[in-house]
C-alpha atoms as a PDB file:
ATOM      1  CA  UNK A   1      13.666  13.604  -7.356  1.00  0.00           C
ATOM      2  CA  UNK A   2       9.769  13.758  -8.673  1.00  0.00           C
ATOM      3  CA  UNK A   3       9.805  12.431 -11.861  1.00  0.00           C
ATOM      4  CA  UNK A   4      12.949   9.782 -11.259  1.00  0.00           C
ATOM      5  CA  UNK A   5      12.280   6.079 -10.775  1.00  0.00           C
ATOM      6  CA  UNK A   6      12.937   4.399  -8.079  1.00  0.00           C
ATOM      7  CA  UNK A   7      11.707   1.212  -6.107  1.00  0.00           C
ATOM      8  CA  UNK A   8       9.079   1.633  -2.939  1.00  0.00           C
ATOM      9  CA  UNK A   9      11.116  -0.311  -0.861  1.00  0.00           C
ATOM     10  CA  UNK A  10      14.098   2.133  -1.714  1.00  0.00           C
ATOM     11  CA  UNK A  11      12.125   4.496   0.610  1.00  0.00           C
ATOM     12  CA  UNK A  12      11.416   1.750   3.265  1.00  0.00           C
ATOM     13  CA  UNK A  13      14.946   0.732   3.251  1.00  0.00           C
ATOM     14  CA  UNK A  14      16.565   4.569   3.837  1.00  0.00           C
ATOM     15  CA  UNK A  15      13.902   5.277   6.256  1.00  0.00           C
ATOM     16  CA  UNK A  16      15.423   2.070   8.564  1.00  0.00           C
ATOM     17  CA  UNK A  17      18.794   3.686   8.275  1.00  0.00           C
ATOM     18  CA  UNK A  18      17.339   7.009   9.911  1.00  0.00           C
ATOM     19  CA  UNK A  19      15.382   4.970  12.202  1.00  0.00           C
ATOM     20  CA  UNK A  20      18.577   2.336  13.554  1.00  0.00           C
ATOM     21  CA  UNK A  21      20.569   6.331  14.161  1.00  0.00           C
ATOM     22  CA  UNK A  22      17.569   7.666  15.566  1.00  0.00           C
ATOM     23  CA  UNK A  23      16.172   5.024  18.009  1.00  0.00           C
ATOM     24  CA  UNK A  24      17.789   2.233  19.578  1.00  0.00           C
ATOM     25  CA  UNK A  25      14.951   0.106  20.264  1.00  0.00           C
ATOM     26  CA  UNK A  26      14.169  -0.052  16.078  1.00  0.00           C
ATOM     27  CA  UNK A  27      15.145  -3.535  15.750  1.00  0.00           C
ATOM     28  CA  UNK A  28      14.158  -5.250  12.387  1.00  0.00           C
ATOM     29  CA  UNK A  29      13.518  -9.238  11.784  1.00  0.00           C
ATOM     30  CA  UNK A  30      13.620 -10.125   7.706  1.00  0.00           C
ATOM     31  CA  UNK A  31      12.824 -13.768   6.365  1.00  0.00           C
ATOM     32  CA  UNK A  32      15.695 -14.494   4.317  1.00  0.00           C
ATOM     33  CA  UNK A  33      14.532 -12.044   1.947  1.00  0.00           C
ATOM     34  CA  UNK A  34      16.203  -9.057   2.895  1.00  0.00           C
ATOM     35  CA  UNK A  35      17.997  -7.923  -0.019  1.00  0.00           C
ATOM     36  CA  UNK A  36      14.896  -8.516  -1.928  1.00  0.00           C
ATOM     37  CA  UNK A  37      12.602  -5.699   0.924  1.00  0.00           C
ATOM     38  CA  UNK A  38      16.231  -3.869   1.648  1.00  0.00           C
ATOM     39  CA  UNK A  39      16.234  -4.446   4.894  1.00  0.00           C
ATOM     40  CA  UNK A  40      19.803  -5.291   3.919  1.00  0.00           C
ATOM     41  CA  UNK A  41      20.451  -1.486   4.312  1.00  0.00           C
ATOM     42  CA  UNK A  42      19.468  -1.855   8.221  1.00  0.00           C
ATOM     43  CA  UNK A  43      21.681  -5.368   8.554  1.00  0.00           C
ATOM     44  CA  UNK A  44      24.883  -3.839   7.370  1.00  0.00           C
ATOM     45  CA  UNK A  45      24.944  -0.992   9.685  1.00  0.00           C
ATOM     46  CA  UNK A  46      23.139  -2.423  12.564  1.00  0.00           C
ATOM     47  CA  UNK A  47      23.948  -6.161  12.597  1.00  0.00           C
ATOM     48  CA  UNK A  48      23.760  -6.485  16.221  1.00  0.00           C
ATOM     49  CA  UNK A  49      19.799  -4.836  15.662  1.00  0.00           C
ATOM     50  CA  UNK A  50      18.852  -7.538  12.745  1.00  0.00           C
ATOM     51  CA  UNK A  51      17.623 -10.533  12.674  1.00  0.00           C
ATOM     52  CA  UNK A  52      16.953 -13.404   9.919  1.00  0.00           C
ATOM     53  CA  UNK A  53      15.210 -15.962  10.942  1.00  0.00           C
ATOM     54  CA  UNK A  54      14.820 -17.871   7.842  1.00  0.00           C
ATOM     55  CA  UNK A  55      11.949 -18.942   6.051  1.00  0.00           C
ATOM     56  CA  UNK A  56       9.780 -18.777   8.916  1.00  0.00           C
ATOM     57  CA  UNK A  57       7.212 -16.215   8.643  1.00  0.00           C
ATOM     58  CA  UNK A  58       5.115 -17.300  11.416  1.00  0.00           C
ATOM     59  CA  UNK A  59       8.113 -17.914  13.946  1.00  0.00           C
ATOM     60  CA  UNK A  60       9.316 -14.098  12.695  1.00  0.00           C
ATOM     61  CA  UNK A  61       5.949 -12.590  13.925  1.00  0.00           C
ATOM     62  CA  UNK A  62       5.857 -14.885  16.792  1.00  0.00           C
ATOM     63  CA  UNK A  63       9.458 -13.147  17.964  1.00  0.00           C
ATOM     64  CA  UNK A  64       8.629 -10.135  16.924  1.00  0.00           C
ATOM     65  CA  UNK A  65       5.541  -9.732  19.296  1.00  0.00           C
ATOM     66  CA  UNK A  66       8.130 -10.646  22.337  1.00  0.00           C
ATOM     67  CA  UNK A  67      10.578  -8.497  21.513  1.00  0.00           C
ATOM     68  CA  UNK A  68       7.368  -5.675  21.160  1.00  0.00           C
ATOM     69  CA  UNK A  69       6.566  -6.906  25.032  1.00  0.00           C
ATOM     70  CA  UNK A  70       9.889  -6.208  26.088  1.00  0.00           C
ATOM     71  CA  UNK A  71       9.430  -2.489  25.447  1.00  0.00           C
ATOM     72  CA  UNK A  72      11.435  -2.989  21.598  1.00  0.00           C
ATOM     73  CA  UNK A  73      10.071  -1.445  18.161  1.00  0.00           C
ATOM     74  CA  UNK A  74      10.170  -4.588  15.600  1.00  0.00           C
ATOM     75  CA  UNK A  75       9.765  -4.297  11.887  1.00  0.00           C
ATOM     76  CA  UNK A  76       9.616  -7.420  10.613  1.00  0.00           C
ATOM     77  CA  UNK A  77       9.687  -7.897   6.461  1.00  0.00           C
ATOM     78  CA  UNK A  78       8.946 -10.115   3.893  1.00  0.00           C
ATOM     79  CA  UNK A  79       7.119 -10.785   0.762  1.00  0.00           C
ATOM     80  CA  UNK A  80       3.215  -9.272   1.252  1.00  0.00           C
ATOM     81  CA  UNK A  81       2.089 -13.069   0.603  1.00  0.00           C
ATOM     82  CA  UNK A  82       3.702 -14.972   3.108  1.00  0.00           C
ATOM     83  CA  UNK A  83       3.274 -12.313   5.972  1.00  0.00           C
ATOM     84  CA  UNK A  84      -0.181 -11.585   5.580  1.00  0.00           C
ATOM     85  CA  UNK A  85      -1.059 -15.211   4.248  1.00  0.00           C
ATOM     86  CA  UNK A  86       0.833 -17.854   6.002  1.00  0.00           C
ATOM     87  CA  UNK A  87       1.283 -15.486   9.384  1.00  0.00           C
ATOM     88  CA  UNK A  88      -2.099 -14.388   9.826  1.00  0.00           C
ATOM     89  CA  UNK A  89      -2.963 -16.296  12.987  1.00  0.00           C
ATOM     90  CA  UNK A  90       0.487 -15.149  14.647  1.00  0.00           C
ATOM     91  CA  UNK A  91      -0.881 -11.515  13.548  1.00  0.00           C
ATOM     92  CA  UNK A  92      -3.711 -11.915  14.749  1.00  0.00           C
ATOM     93  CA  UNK A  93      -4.160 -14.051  18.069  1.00  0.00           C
ATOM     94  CA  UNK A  94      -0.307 -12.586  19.436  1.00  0.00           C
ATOM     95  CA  UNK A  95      -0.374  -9.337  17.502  1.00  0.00           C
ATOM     96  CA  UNK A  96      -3.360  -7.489  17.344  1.00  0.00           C
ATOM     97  CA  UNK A  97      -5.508  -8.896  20.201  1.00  0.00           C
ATOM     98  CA  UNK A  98      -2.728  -7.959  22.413  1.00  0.00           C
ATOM     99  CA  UNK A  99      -2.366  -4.293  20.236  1.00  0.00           C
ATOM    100  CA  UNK A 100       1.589  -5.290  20.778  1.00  0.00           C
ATOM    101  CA  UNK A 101       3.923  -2.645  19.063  1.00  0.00           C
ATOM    102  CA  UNK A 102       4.884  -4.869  15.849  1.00  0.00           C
ATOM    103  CA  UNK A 103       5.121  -3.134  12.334  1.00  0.00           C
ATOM    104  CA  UNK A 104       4.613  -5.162   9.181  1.00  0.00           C
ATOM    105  CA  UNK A 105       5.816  -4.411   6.345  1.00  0.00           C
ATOM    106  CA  UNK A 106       5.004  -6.549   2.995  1.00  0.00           C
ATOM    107  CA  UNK A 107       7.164  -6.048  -0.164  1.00  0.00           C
ATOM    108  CA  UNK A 108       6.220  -7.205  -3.518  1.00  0.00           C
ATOM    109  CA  UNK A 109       2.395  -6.284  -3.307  1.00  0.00           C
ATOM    110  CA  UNK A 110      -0.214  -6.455  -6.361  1.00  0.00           C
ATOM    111  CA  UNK A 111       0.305  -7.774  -9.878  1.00  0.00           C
ATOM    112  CA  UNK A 112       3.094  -5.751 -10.759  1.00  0.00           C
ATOM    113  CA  UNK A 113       5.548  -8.272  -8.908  1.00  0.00           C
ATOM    114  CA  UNK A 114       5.210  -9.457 -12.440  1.00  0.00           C
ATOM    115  CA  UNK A 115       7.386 -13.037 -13.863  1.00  0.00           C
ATOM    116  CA  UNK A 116       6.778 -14.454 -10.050  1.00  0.00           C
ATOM    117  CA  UNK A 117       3.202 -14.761 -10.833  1.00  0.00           C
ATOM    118  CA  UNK A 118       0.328 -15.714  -8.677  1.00  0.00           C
ATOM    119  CA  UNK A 119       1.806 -17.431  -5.576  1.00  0.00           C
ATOM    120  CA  UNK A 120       4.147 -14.429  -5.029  1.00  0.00           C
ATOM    121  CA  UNK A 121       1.580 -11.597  -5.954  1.00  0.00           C
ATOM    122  CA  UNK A 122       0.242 -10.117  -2.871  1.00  0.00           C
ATOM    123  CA  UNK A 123      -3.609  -9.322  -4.223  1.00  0.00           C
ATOM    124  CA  UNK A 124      -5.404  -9.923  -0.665  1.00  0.00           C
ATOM    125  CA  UNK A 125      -2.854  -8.140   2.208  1.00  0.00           C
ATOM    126  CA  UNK A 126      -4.676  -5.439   2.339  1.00  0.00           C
ATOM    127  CA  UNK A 127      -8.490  -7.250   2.589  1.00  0.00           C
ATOM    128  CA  UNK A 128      -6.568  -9.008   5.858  1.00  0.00           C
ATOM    129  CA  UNK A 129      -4.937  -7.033   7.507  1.00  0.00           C
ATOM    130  CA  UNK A 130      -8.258  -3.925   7.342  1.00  0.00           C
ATOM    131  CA  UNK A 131     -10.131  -6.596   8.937  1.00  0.00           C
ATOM    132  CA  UNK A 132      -7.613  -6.802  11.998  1.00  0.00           C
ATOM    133  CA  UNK A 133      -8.879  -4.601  15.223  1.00  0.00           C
ATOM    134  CA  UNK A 134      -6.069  -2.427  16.286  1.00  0.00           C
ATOM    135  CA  UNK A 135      -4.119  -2.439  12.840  1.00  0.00           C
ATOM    136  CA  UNK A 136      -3.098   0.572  10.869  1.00  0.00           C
ATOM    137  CA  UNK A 137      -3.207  -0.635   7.428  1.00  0.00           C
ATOM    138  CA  UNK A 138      -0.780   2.024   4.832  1.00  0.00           C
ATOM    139  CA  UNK A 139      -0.167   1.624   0.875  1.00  0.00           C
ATOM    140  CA  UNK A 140       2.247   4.440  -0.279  1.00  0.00           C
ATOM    141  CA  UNK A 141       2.537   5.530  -3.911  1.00  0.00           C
ATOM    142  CA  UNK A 142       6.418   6.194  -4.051  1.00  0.00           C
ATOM    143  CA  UNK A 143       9.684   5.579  -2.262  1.00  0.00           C
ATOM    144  CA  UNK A 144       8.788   9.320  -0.820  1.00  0.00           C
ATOM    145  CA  UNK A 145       5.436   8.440   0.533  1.00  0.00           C
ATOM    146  CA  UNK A 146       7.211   4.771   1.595  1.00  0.00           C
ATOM    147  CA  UNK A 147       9.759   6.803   3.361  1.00  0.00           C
ATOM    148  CA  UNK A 148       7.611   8.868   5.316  1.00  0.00           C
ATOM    149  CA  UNK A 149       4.876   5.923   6.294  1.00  0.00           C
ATOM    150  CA  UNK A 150       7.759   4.151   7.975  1.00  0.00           C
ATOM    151  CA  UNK A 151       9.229   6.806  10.145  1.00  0.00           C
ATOM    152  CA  UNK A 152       5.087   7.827  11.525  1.00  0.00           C
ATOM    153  CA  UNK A 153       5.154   3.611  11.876  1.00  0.00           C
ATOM    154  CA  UNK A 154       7.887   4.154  14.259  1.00  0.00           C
ATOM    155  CA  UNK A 155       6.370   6.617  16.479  1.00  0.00           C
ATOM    156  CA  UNK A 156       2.545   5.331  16.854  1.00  0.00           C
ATOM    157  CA  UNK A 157       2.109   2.514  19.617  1.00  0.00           C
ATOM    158  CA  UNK A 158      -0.050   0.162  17.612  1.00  0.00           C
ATOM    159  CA  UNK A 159       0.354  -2.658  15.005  1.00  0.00           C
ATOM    160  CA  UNK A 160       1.058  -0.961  11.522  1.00  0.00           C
ATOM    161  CA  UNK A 161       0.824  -2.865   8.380  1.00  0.00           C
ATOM    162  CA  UNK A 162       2.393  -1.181   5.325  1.00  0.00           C
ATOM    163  CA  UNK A 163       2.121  -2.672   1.294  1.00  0.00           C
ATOM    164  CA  UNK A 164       5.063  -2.025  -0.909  1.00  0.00           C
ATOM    165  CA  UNK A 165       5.736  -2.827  -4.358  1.00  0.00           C
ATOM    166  CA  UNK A 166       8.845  -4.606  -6.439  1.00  0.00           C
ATOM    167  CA  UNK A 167       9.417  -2.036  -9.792  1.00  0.00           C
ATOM    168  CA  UNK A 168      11.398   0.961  -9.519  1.00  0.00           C
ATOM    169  CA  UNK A 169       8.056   3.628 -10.498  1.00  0.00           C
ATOM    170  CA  UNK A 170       7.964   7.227 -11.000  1.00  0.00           C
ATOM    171  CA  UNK A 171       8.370   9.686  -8.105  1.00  0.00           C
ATOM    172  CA  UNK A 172       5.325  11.545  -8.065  1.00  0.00           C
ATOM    173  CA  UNK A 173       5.020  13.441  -4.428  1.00  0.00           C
ATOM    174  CA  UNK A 174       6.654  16.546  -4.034  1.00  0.00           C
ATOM    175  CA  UNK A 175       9.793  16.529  -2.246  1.00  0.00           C
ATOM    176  CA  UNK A 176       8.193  18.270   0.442  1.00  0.00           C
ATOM    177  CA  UNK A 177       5.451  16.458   0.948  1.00  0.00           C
ATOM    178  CA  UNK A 178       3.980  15.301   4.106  1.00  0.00           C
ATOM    179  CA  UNK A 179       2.084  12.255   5.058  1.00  0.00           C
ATOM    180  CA  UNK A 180      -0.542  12.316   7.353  1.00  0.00           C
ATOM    181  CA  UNK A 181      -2.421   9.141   8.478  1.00  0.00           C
ATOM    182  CA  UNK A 182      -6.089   9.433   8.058  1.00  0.00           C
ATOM    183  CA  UNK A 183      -5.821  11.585   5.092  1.00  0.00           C
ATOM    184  CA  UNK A 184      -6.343  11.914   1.600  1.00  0.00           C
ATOM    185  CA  UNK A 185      -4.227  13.480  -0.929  1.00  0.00           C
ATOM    186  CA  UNK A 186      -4.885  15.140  -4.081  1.00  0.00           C
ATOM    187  CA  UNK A 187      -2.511  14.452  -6.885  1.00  0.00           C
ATOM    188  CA  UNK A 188      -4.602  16.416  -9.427  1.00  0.00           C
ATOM    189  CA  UNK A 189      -7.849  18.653  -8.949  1.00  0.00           C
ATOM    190  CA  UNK A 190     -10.704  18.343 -11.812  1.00  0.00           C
ATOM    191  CA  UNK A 191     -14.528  18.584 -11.606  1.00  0.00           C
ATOM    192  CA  UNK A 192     -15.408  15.642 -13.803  1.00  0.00           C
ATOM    193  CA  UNK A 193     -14.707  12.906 -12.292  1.00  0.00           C
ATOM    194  CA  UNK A 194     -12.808  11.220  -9.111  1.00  0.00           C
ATOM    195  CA  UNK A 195     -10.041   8.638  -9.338  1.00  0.00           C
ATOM    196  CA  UNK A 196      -9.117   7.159  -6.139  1.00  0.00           C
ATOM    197  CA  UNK A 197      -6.363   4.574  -5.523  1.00  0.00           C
ATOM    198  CA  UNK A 198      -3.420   3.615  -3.105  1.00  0.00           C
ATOM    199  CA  UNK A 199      -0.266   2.304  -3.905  1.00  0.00           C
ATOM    200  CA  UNK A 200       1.879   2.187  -6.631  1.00  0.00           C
ATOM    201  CA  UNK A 201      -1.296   2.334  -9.552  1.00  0.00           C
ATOM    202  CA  UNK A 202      -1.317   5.768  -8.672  1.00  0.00           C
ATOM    203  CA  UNK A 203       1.196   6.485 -11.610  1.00  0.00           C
ATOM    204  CA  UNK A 204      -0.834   5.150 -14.096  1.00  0.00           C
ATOM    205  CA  UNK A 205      -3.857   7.181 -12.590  1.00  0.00           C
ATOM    206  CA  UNK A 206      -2.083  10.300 -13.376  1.00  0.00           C
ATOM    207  CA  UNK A 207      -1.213   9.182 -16.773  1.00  0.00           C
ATOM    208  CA  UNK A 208      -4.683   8.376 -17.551  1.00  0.00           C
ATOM    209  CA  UNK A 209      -5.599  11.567 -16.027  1.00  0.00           C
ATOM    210  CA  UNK A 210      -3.656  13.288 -18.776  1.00  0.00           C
ATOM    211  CA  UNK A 211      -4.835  11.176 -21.200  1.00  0.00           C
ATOM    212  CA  UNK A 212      -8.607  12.319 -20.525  1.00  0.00           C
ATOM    213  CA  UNK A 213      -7.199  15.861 -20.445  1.00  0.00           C
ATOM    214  CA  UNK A 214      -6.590  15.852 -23.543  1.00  0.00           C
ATOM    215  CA  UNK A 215     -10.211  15.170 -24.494  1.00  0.00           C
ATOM    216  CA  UNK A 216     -11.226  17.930 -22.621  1.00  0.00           C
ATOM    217  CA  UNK A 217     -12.191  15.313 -19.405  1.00  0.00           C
ATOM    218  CA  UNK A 218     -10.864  16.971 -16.265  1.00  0.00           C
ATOM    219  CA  UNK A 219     -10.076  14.520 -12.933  1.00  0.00           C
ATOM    220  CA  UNK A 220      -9.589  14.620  -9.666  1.00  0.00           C
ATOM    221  CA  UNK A 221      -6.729  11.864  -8.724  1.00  0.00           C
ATOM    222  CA  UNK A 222      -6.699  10.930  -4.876  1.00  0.00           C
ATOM    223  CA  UNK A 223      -3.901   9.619  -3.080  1.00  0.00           C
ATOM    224  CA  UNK A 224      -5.680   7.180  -0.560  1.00  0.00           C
ATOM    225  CA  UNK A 225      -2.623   5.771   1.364  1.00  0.00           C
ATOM    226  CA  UNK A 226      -3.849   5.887   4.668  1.00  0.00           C
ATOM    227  CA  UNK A 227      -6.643   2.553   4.398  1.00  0.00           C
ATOM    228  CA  UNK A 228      -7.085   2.818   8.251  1.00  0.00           C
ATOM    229  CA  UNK A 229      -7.544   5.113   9.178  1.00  0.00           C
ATOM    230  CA  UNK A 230      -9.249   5.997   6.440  1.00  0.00           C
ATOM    231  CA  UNK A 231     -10.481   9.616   5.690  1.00  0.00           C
ATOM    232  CA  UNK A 232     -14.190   9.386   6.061  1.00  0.00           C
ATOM    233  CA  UNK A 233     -14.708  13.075   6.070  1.00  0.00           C
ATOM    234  CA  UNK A 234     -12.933  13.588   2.708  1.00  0.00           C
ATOM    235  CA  UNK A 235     -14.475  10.865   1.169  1.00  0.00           C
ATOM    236  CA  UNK A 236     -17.889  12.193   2.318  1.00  0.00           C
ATOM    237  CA  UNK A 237     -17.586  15.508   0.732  1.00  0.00           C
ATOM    238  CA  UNK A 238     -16.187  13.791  -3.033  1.00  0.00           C
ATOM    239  CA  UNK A 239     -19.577  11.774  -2.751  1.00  0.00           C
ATOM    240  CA  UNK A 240     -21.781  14.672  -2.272  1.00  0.00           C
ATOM    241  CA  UNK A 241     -20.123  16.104  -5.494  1.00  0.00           C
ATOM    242  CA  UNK A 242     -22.260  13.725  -7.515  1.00  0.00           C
ATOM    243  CA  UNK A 243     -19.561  12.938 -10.400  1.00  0.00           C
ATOM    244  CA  UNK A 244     -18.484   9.789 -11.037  1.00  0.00           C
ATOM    245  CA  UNK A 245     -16.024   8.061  -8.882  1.00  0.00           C
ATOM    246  CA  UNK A 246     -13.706   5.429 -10.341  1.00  0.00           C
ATOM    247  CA  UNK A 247     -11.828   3.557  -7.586  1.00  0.00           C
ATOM    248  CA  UNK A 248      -8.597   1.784  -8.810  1.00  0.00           C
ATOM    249  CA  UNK A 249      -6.128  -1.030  -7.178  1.00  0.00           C
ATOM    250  CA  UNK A 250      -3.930  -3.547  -7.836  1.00  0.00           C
ATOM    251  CA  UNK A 251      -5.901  -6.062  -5.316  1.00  0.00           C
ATOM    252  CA  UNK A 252      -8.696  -8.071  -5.150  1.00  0.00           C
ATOM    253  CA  UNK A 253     -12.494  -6.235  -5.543  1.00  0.00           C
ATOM    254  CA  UNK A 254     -13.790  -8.054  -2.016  1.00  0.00           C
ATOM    255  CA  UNK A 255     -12.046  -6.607   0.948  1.00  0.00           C
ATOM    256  CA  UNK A 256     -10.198  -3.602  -0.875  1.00  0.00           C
ATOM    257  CA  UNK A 257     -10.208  -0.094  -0.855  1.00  0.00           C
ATOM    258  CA  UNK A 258     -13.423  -0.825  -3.112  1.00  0.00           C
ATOM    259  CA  UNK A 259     -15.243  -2.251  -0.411  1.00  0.00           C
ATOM    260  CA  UNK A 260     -14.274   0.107   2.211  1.00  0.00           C
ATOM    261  CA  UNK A 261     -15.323   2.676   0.199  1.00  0.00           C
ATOM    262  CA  UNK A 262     -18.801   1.407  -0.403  1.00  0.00           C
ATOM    263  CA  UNK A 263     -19.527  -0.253   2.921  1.00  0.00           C
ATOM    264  CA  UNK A 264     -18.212   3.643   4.633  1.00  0.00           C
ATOM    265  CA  UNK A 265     -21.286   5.336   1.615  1.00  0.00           C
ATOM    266  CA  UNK A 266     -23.920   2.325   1.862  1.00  0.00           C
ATOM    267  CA  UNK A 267     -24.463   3.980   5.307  1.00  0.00           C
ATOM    268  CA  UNK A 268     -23.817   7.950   5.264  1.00  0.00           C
ATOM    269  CA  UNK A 269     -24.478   8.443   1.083  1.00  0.00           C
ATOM    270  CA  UNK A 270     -25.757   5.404  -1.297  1.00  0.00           C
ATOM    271  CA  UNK A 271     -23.891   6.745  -4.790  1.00  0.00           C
ATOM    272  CA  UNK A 272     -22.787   4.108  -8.068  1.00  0.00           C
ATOM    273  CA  UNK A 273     -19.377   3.435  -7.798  1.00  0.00           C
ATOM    274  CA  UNK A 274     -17.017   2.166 -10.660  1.00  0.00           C
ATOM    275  CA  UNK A 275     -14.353  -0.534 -10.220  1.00  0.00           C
ATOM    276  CA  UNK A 276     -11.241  -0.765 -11.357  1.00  0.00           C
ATOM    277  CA  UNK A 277      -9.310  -3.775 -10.236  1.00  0.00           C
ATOM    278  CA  UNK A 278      -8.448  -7.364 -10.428  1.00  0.00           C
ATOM    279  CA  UNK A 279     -12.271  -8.500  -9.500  1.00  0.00           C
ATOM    280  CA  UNK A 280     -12.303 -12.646  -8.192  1.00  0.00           C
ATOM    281  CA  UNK A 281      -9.087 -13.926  -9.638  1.00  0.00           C
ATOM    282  CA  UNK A 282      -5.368 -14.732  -9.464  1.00  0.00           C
ATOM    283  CA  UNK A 283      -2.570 -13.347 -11.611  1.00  0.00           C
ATOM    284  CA  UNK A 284      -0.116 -14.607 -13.150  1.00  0.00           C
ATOM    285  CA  UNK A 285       3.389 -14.838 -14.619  1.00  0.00           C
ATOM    286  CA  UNK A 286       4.220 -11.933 -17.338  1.00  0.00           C
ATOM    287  CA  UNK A 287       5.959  -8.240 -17.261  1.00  0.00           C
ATOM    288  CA  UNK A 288       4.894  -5.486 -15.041  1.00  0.00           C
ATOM    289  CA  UNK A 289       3.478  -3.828 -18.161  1.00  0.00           C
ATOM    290  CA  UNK A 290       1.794  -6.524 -19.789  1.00  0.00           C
ATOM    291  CA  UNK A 291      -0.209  -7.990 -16.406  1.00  0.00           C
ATOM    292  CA  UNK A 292      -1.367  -4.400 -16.167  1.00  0.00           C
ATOM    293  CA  UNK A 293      -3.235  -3.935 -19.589  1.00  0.00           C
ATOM    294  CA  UNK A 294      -4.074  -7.923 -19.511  1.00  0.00           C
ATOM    295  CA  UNK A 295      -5.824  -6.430 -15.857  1.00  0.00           C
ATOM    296  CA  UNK A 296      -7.299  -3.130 -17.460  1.00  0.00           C
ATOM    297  CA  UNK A 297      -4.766  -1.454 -14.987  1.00  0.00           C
ATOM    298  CA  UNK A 298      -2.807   0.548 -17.074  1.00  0.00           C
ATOM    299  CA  UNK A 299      -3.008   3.662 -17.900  1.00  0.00           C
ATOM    300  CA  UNK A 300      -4.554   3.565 -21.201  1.00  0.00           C
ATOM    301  CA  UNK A 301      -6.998   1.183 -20.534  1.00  0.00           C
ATOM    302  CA  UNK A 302      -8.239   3.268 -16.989  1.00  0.00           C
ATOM    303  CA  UNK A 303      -8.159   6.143 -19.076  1.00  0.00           C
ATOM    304  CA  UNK A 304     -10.643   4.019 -21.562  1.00  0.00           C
ATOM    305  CA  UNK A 305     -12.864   2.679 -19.053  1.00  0.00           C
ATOM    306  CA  UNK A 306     -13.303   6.242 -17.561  1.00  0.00           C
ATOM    307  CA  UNK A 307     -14.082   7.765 -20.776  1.00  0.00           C
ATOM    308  CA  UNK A 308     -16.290   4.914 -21.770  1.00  0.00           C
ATOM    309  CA  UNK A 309     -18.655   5.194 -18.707  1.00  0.00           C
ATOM    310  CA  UNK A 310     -18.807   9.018 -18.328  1.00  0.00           C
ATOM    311  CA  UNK A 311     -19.777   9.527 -22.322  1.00  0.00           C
ATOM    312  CA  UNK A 312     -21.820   6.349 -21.801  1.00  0.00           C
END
């Protein structure tokens, strides 16, 4: 399967199908976008398990937490934007004060959502739902990673919020890979520099990674999926390396892995830092591909940037 393409929310969707044979209190709430976040899969072989209650993200949470009360495991799913936007009080007066059992998931995060543009881009989920006490907050890179994130959401007793993407993207963890919250992983080893990321980017940070390779510029590209927990210890010991670290996402600068990053080093190891995301604006409407050069997000132009400020 590594190397394939195939949508995030392929992974998300397959892992509900283990999850409805596997558990019977899995039940999963979708706002009328379900084919869209394939919770579809889930519907058509556990209708009496799925709910769709419209376009009504706040009611959806606001269910969800009373089915969580009553001793149930909800996933509820929808576009990134509307659940973590428009729900946000329902996540986090009925949600997260009470630490109910409720996993989010939100489909269609970052720029890539592409031609839907800037209302449907999701490029502040993950600066709200990190600030939430008692939320895990998860970004996988692949419909492996995706796969894996949603069967550990299943099993934890806590409000879980995970970030998926639209595109079909390249398969890049090992099929025997194994996700472990509050961990980093290491998609390539080099001594020159550190990319870190989390979701779907992470494909064009191992292209660009191969790009500087060939000029003889050897990176390290991190895997930072878990966003809280996040792996302080790790990130610790790539600081104390003392080569540049290039942090890359398809969100917002404030509130993003960026600032977790420095607000964790600010305290334990003050170091520069170089940004690579969509700084203090909007996107908008255009392909996958062209919102991702117009963003410096691509490969070639991370690749650039990194080669810029290192020989710089």
């Amino acid at each position: 399967m590594k190397g394939e393409y195939y949508p995030i929310r392929d992974g998300y969707g397959k892992a509900l199908l283990q999850l409805g044979k596997d558990n019977s209190l899995v039940i999963v709430l979708d706002a009328d976008l379900a084919k869209s976040t394939r919770s579809d899969w889930f519907a058509e072989a556990y209708p009496e398990r799925f709910i769709d209650v419209g376009i009504a993200e706040q009611n959806m949470v606001g269910i969800a937490a009373g089915l969580a009360t009553c001793g149930q495991i909800p996933f509820i799913t929808t576009y990134g934007v509307f659940v973590a936007g428009r729900a946000f009080d329902q996540l986090r007066n009925t949600v997260c004060y009470s630490n109910l059992n409720v996993k989010v998931v939100g489909s269609h995060g970052g720029i890539s959502v592409g031609p839907d543009g800037g209302t449907h881009q999701a490029i502040e989920d993950i600066a709200l739902m990190n600030v939430l006490p008692n939320m895990q907050v998860f970004s996988p890179v692949d419909a492996i990673e995706a796969y894996q994130i949603s069967l550990y959401a299943s099993k934890v007793k806590s409000p879980v919020f995970i970030r998926l993407a639209r595109e079909a993207t390249e398969i890049i963890c090992d099929s025997d890979y194994i996700f472990k919250p509050g961990k980093m992983s290491y998609l390539s080893k080099g001594n020159d520099a550190f990319i870190l990321f989390h979701g779907t980017i992470g494909v064009e940070c191992v292209k660009a990674a191969n790009y500087l390779k060939q000029i003889g510029l050897e990176v390290s590209v991190v895997n930072c999926s878990s966003i809280k927990p996040f792996d302080e210890y790790e990130m610790l010991d790539i600081a104390k390396k003392d080569k540049p670290i290039f942090i890359v996402e398809e969100h917002l600068q404030a509130g993003g892995l960026a600032s977790i990053v420095s607000t964790f080093l600010s305290k334990n190891y003050p170091i520069k830092l170089n940004y690579i995301n969509l700084g203090d604006c909007f996107g908008e409407s255009g392909s996958p591909d062209e919102l991702l050069t117009k963003y410096n997000l691509s490969a070639e132009k991370i690749a650039e940037f990194i080669q810029s400020e290192i020989y710089n």
